[in-house]
N, C-alpha and C. Protein backbone atom coordinates (compact mmCIF):
# COMPACT_ATOMS: atom_id res chain seq x y z
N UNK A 1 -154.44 -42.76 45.11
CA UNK A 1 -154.06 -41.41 45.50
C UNK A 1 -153.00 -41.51 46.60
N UNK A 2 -151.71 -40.69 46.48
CA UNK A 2 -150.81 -40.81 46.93
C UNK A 2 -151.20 -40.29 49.02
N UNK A 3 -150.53 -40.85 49.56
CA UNK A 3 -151.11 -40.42 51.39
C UNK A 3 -150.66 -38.31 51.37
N UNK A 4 -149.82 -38.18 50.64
CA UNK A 4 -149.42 -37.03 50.78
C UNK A 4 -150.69 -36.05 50.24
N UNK A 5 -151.21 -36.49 49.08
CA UNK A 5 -152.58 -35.64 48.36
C UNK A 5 -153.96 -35.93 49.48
N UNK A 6 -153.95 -37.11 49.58
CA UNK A 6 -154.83 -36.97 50.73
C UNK A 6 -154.63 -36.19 52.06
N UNK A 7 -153.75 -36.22 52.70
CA UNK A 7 -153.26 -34.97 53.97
C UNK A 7 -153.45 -33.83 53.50
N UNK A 8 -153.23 -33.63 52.20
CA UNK A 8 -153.45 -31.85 51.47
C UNK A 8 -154.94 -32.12 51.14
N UNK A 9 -156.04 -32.55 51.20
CA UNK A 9 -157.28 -33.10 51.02
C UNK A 9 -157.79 -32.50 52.12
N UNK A 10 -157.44 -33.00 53.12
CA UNK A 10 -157.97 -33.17 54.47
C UNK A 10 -157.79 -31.98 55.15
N UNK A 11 -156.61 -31.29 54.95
CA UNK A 11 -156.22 -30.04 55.32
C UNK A 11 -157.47 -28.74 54.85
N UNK A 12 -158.11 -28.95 53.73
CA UNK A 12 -158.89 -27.98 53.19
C UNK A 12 -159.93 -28.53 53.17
N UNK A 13 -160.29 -29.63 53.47
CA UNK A 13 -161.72 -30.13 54.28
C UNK A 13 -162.30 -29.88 55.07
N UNK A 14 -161.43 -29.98 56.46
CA UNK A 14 -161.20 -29.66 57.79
C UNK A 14 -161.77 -28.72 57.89
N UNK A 15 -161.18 -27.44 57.74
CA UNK A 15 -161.50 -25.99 57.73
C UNK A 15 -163.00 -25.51 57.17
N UNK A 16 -162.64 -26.33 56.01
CA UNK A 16 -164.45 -25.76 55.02
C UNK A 16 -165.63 -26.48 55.99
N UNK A 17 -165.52 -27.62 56.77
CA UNK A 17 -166.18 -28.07 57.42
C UNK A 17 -166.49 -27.22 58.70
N UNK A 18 -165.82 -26.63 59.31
CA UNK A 18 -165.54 -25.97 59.87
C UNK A 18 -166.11 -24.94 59.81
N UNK A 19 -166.26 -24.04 58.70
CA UNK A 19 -166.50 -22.88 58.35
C UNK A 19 -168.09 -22.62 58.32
N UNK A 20 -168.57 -24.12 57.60
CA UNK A 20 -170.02 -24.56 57.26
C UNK A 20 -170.48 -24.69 58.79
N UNK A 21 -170.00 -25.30 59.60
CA UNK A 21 -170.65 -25.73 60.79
C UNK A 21 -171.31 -24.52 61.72
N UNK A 22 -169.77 -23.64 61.62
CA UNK A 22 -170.48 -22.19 62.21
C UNK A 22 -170.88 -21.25 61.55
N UNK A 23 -171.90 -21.52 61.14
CA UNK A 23 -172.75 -20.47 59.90
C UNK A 23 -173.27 -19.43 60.90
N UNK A 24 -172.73 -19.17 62.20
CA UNK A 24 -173.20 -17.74 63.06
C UNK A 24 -172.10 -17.30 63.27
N UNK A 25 -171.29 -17.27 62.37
CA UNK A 25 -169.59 -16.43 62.30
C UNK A 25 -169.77 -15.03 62.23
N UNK A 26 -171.39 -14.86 61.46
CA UNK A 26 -171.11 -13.19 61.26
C UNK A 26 -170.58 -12.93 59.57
N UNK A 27 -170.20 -13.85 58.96
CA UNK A 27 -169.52 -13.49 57.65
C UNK A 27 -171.31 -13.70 56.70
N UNK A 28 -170.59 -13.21 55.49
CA UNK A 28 -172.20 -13.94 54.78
C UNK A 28 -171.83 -14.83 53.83
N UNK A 29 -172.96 -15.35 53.31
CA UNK A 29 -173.09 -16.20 52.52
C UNK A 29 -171.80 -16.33 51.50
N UNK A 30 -171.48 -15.12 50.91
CA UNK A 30 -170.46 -14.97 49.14
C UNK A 30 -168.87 -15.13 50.28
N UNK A 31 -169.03 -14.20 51.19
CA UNK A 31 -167.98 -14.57 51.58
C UNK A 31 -167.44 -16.05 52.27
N UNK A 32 -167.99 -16.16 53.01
CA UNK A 32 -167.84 -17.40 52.82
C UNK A 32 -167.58 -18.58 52.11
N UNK A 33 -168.45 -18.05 51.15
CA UNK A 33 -167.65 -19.09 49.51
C UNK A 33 -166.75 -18.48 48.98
N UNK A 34 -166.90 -17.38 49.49
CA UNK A 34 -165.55 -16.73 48.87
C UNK A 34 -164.34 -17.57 49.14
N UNK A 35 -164.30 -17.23 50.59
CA UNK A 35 -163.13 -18.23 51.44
C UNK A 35 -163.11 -19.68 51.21
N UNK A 36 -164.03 -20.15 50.83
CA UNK A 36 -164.06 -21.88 50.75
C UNK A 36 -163.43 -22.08 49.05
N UNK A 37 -163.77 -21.31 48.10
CA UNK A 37 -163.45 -21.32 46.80
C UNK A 37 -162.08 -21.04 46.53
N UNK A 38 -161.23 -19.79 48.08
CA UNK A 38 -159.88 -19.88 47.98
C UNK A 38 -159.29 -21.02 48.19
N UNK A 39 -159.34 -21.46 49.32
CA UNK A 39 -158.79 -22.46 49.74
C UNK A 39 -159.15 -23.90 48.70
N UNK A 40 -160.23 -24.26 48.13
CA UNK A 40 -160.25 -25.19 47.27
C UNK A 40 -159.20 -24.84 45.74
N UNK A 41 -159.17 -23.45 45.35
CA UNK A 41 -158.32 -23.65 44.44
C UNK A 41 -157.11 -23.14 44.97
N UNK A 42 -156.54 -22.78 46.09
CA UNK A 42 -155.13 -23.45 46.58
C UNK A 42 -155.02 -24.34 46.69
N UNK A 43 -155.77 -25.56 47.10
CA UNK A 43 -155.39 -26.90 47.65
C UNK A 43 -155.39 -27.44 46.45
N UNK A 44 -156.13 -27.06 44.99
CA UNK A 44 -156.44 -27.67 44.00
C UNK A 44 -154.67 -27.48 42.68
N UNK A 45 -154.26 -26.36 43.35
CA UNK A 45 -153.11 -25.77 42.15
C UNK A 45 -152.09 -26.39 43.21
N UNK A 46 -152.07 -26.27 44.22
CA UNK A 46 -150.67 -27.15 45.20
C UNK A 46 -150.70 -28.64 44.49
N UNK A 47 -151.76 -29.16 44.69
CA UNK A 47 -152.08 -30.79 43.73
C UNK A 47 -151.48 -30.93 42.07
N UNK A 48 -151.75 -29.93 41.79
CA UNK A 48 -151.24 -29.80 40.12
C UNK A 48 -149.76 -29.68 40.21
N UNK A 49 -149.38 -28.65 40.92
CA UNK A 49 -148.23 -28.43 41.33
C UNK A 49 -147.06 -29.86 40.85
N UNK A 50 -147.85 -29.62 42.90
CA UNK A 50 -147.14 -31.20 42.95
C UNK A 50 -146.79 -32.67 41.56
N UNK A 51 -148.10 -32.62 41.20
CA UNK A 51 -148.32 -33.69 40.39
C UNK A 51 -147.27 -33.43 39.52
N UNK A 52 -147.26 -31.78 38.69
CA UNK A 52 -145.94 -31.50 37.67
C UNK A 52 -144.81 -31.89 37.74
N UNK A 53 -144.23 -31.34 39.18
CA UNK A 53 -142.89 -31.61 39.86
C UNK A 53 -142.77 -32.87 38.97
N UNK A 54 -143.26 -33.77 40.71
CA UNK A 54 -143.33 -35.71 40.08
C UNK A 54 -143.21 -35.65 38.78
N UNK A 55 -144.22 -35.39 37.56
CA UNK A 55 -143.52 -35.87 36.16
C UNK A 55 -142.62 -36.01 36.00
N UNK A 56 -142.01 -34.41 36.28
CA UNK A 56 -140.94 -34.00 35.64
C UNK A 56 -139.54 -34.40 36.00
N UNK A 57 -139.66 -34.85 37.25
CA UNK A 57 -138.69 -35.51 38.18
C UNK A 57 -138.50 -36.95 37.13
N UNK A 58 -139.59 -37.74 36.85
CA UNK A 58 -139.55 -38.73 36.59
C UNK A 58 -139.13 -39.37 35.13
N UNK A 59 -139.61 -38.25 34.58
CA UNK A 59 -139.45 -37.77 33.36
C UNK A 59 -137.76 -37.49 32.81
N UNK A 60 -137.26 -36.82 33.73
CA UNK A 60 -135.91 -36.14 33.59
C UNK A 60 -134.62 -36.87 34.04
């Protein structure tokens, strides 16, 4: 795994860890996954993204 996918890894780790730790935020439960489920499928379609680009770069 390239160091760049891992930094975009870590970036939406961080936070969800984060989020979990202070479970006396006041938010509830759905939301909360709400927010953790955004950010995993942003961090998850930036990865695809990315990965396309690269082919296509490589490809072309």
């Amino acid at each position: 795994m390239p160091a760049s996918w891992k930094l975009r890894l870590f970036k939406i780790i961080i936070p969800a860890g984060c989020l979990f730790a202070l479970g006396e935020c006041g938010l509830t439960d759905q939301q909360l996954s709400s927010i953790v489920q955004s950010a995993l499928s942003t961090g998850l379609n930036s990865l695809v993204t990315v990965a396309l680009a690269g082919a296509a770069a490589a490809g072309g």
